[in-house]
Protein backbone atom coordinates (compact mmCIF):
# COMPACT_ATOMS: atom_id res chain seq x y z
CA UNK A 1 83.48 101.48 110.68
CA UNK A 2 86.88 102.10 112.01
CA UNK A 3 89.32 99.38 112.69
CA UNK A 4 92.83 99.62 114.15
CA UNK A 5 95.01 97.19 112.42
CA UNK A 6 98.29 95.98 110.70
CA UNK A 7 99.12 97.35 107.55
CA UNK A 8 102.64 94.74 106.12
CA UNK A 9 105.71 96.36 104.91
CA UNK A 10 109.07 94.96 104.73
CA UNK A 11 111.22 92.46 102.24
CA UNK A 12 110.10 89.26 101.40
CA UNK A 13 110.79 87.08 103.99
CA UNK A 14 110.93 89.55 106.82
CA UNK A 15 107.61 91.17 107.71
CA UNK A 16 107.35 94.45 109.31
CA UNK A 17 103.96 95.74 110.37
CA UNK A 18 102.40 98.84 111.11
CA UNK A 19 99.71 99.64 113.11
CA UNK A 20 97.30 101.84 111.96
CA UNK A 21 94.02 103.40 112.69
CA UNK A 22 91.92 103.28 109.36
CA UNK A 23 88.03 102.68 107.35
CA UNK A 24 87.65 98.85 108.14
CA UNK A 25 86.73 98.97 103.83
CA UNK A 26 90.03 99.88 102.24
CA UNK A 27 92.60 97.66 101.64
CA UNK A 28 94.94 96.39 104.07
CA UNK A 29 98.13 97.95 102.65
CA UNK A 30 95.95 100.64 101.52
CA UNK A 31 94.94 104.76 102.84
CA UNK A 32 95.21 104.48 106.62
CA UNK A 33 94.25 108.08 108.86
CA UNK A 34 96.90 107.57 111.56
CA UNK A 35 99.95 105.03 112.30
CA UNK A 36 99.93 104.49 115.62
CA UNK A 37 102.90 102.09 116.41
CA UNK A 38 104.65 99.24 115.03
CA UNK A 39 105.45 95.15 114.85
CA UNK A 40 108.63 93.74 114.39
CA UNK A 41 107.77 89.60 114.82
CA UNK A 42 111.63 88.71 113.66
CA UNK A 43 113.22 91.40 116.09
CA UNK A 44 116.57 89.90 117.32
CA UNK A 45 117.48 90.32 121.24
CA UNK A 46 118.30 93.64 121.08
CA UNK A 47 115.47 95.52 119.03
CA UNK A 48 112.17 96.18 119.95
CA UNK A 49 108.99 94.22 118.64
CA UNK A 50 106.30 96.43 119.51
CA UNK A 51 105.87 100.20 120.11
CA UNK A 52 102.78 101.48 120.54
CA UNK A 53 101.35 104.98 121.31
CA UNK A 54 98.82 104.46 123.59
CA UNK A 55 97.41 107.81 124.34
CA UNK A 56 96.47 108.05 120.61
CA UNK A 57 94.99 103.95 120.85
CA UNK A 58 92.71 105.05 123.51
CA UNK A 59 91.56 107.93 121.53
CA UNK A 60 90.48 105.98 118.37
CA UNK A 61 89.07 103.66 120.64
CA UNK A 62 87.01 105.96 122.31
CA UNK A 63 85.96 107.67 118.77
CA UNK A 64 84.53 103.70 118.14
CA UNK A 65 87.18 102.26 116.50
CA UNK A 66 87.54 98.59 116.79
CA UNK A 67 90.71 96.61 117.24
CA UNK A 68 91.47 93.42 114.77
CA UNK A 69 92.07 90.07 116.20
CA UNK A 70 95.56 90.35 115.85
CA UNK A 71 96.28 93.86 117.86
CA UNK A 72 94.07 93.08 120.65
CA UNK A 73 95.97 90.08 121.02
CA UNK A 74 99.68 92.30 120.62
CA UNK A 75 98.25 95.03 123.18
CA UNK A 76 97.06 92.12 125.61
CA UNK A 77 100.41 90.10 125.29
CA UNK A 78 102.72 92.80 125.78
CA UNK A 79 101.10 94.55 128.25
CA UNK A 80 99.86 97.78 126.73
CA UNK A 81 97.74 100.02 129.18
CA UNK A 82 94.44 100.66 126.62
């Protein structure tokens, strides 16, 4: 199954996520097919937190792919059209 989801990158300390389109079976760091956007949770006032390209969400959605807890929640609370 596909899943769309948040791959972690960043120092220690100071997450930065991806979000990426990828086989719900490998690991979550792991082989991805497409990045489709990104999470900054310690963004200061001036950066942006989320970006997400939606034209490419609504096409992985559409192929079946299912969106993790965590991204539905991101897309719902900052008001991405999907």
């Amino acid at each position: 199954m596909m899943t769309i989801r948040l791959t972690r990158g960043g120092a220690k300390k100071r997450p930065f996520y991806h979000l990426v389109a990828t086989d719900s079976r490998s690991p979550r760091d792991g082989r991805y097919l497409e990045r489709l956007g990104f999470y900054n949770p310690l963004a200061v006032s001036h950066e942006e937190v989320l970006r997400v390209d939606a034209e490419r969400v609504k096409h992985w959605l559409s192929k079946g792919a299912q969106p993790s807890e965590r991204v539905q929640y991101l897309l719902k609370e900052h008001k991405v059209a999907v």
